[in-house]
Protein backbone atom coordinates (compact mmCIF):
# COMPACT_ATOMS: atom_id res chain seq x y z
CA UNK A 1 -106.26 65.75 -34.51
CA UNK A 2 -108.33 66.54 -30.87
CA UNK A 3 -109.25 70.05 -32.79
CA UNK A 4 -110.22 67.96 -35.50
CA UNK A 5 -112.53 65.74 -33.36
CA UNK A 6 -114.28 68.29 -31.34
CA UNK A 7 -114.79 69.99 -34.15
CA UNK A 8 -116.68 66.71 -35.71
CA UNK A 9 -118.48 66.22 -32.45
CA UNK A 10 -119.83 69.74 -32.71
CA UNK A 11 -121.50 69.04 -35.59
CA UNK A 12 -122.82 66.11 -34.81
CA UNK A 13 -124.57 67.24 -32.12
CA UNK A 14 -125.26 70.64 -33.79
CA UNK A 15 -125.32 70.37 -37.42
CA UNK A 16 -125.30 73.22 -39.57
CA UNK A 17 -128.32 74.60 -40.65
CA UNK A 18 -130.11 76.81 -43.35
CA UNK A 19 -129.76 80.80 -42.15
CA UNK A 20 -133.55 80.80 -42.98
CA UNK A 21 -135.28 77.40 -42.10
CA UNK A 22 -134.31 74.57 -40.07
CA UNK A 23 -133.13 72.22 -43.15
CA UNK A 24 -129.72 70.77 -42.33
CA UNK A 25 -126.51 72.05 -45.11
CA UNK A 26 -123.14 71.16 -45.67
CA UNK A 27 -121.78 74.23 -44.03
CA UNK A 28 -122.91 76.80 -41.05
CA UNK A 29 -123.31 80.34 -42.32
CA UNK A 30 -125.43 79.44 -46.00
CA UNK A 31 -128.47 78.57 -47.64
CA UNK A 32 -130.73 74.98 -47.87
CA UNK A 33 -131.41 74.58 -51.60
CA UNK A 34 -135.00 75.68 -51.49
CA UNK A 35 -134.15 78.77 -49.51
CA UNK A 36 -131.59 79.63 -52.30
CA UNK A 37 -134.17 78.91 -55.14
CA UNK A 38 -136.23 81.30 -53.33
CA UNK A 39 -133.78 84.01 -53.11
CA UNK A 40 -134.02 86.52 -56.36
CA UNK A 41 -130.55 87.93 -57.00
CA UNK A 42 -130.39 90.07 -59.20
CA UNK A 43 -127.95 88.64 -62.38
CA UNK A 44 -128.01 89.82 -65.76
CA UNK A 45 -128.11 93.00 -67.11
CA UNK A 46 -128.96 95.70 -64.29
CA UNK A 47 -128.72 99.10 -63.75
CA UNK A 48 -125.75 100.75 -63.93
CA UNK A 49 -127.26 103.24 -61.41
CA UNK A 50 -129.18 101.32 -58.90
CA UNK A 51 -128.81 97.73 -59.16
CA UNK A 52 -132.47 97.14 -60.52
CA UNK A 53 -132.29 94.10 -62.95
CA UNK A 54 -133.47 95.20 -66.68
CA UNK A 55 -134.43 93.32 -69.60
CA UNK A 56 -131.65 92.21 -71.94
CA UNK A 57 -129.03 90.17 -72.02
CA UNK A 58 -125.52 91.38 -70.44
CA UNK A 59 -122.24 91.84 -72.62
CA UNK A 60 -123.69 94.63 -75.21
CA UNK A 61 -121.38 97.70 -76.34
CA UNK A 62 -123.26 99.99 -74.02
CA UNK A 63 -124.31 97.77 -70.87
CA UNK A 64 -122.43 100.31 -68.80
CA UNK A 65 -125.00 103.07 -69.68
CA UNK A 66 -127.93 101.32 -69.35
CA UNK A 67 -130.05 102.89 -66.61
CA UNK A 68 -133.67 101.92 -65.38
CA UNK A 69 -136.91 104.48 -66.05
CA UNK A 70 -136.32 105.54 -62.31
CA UNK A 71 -132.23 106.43 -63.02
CA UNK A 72 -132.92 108.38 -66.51
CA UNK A 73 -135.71 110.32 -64.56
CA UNK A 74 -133.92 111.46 -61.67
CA UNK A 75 -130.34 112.69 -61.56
CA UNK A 76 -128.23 110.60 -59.21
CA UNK A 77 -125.33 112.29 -56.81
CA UNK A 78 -123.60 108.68 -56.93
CA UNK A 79 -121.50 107.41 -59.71
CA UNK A 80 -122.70 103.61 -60.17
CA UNK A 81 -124.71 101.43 -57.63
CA UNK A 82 -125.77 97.42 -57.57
CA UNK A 83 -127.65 95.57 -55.33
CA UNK A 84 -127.40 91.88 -54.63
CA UNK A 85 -131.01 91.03 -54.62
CA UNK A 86 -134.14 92.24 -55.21
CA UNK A 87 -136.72 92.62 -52.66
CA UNK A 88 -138.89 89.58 -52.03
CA UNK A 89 -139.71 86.61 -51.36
CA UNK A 90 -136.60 85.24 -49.01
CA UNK A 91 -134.51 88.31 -49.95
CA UNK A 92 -137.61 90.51 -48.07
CA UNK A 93 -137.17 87.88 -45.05
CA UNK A 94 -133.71 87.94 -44.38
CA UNK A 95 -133.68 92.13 -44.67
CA UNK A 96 -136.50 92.39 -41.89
CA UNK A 97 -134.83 89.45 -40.08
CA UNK A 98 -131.18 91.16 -39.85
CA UNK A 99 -133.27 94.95 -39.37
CA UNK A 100 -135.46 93.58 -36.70
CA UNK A 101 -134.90 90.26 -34.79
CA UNK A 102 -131.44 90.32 -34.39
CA UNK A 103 -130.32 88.23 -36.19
CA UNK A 104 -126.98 89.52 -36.82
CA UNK A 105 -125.24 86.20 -38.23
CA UNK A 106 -127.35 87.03 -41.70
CA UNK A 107 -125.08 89.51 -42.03
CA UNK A 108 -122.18 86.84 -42.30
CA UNK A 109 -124.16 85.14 -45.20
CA UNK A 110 -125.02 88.13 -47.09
CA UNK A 111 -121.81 89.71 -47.31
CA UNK A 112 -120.24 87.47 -50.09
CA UNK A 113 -123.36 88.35 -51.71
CA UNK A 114 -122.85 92.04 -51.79
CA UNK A 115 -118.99 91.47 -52.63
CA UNK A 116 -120.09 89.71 -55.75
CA UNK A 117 -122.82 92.39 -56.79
CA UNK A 118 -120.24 95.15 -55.71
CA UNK A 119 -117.10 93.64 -57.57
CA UNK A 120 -118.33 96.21 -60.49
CA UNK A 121 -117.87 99.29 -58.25
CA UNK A 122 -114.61 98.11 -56.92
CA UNK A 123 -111.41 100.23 -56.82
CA UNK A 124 -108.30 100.12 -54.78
CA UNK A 125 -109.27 99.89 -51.28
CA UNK A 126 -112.13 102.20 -51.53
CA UNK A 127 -113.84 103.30 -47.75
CA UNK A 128 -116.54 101.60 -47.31
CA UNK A 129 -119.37 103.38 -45.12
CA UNK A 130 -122.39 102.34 -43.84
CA UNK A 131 -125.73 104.49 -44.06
CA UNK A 132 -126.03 105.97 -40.11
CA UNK A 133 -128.63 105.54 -38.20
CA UNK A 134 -130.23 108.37 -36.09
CA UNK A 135 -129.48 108.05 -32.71
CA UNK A 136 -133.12 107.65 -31.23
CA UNK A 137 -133.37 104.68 -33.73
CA UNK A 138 -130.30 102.87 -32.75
CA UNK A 139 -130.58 103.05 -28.96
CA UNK A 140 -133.80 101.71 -29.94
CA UNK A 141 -132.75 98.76 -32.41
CA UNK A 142 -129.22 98.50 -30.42
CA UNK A 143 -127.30 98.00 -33.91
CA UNK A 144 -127.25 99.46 -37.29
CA UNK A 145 -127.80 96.66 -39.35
CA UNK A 146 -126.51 99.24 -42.45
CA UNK A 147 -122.73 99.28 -40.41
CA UNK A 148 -123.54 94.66 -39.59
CA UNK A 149 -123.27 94.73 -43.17
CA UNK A 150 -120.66 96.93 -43.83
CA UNK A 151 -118.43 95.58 -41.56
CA UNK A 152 -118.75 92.28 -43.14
CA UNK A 153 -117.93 93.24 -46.17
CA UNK A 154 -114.56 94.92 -45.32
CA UNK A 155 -113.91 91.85 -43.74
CA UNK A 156 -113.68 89.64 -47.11
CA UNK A 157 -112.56 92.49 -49.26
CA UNK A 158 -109.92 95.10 -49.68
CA UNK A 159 -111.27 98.29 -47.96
CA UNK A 160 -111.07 100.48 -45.22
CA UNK A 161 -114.36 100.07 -42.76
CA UNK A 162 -115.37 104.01 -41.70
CA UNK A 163 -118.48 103.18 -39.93
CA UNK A 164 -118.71 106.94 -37.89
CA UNK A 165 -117.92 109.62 -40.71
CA UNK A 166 -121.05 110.33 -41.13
CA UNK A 167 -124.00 111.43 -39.26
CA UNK A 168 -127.93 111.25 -39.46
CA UNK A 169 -128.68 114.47 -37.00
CA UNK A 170 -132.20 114.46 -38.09
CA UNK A 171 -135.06 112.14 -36.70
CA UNK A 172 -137.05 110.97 -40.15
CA UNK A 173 -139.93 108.79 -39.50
CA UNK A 174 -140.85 105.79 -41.02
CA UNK A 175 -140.97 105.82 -45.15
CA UNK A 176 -143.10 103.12 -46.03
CA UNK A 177 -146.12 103.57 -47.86
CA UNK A 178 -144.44 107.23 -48.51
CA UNK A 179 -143.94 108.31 -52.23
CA UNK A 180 -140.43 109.12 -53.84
CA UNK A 181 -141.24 113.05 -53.46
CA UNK A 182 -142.40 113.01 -50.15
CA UNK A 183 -138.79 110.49 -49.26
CA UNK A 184 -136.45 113.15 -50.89
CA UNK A 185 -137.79 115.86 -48.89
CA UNK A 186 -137.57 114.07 -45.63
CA UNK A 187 -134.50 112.78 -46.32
CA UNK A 188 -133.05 116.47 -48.05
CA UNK A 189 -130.16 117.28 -45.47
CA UNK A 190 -130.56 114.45 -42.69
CA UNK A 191 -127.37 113.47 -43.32
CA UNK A 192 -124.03 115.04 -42.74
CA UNK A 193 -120.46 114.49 -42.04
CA UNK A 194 -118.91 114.04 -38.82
CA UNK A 195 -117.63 116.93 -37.52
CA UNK A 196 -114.13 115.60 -36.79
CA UNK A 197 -114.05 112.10 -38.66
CA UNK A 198 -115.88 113.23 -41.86
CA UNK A 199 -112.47 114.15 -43.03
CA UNK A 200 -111.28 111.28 -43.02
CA UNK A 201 -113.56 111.05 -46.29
CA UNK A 202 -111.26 113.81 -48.72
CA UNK A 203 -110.19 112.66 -51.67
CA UNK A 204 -111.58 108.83 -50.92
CA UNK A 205 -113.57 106.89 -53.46
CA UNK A 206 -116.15 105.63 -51.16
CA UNK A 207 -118.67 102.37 -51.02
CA UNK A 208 -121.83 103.78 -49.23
CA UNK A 209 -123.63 100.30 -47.61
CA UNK A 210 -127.26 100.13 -47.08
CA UNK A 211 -129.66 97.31 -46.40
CA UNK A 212 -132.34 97.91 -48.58
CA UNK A 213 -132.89 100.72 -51.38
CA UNK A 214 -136.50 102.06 -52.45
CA UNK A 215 -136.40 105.05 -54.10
CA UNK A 216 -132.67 105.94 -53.35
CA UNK A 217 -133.81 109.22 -51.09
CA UNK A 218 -131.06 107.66 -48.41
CA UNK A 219 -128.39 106.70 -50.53
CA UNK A 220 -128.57 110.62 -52.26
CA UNK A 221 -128.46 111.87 -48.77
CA UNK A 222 -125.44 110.19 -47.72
CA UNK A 223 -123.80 110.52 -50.94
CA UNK A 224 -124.05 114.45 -51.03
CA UNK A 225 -122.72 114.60 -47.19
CA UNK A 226 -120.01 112.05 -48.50
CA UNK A 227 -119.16 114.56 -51.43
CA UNK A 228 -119.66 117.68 -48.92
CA UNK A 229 -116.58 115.87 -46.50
CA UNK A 230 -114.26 116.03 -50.16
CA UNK A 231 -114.71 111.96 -50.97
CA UNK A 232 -113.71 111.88 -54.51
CA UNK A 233 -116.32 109.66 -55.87
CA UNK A 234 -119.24 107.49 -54.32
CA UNK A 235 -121.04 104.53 -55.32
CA UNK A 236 -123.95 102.71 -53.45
CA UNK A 237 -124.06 99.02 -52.45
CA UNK A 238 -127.54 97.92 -51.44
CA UNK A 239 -128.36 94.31 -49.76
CA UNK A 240 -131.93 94.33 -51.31
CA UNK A 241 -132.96 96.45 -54.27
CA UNK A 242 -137.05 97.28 -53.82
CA UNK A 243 -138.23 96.30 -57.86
CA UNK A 244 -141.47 97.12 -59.72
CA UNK A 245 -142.44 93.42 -59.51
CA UNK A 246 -141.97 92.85 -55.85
């Protein structure tokens, strides 16, 4: 009863509000209906690659083959990968929000998100592991937002969190405005395991967790050092999937 009371004071003095804007919702941790409206996940047929949404309705004989222009072009390391939604509009904000201001809590709203887009790739207790960050970047930033996410998501599913298997031991600089040769090549052995705790990887089916996936130079990296450590399979789990229409 007094936990119950607080509890209702709290939130009258402090309602909840929208993760994005300052609109008022039923419960902390979510989205105001406009800031949902404005979020595109990614539903329908996608990708069995990548994530990237595809025209077509779901439910045909071969919707586990389909593959986007991008996935039949170039050869993938990873079995499957989804994403939860593509890259604009309030999807865009919240990835540069939880990547650069700190806001860590986003993280806490996004992961049922990524559950629901993962539930595809899902097997028993896979290892889920977040896409590292070099270390000049995160004493920088202070976080990885890649390992935020992943930790999340272990949280609210069945999985084993391995957030230090793997290592970036080469600086890459910023990819934007780069195209998808010139990402593989800077990308083409960044990534390796960890000396020691890379083993824990043999024989795993793994979950690789990123924030945001563009031309899927990062994800390849980290699934060839995943494969190099023994894991048995890997898939890819993206917050935000970069689209030709963003």
């Amino acid at each position: 009863m007094i936990g119950t009371a607080i509890q209702s004071l709290v939130e009258a003095v402090y309602p909840p509000q929208c993760a994005m804007c300052d609109a008022r919702t039923a419960v902390e941790f979510s989205l105001c209906g406009a800031c949902w409206r404005d979020t595109p996940f990614i539903e329908g047929l996608t990708c069995d690659a990548c994530g990237a949404p595809l025209p077509g309705q779901p439910g045909t004989p071969d919707e586990s083959d389909a593959l986007c222009d991008d996935c039949l072009r170039v050869a993938r390391p990873w079995r499957r990968g989804r994403a939860a939604f593509a890259y604009r509009d309030t999807g865009r904000r919240m990835v540069l929000r939880l990547k650069h201001s700190d806001r860590l809590e986003l993280a806490r709203v996004a992961a049922p998100w990524l559950l629901r887009a993962g539930r595809p790739l899902w097997p028993d207790r896979p290892a889920v592991v977040p896409v590292p960050l070099h270390w000049r970047r995160l004493a920088r930033r202070k976080y990885n937002q890649s390992a935020v996410l992943a930790q999340r998501l272990s949280e609210i599913a069945p999985a084993d969190y391995m957030p230090d298997v793997l290592l970036r031991r080469r600086f890459t600089a910023p990819l934007d405005g780069h195209d998808r040769d010139a990402r593989f090549r800077s990308l083409d052995g960044a990534i390796v395991p960890h000396a020691v705790r890379g083993g824990q990887l043999k024989d795993r089916k793994v979950i690789l967790v990123d924030d945001v996936m563009t031309s899927g130079a990062t994800f390849a990296a980290a699934t060839e050092a995943c494969l190099a450590a023994g894991a048995a399979e890997v898939c890819v789990l993206a917050l935000a999937r970069v689209t030709k229409d963003a």
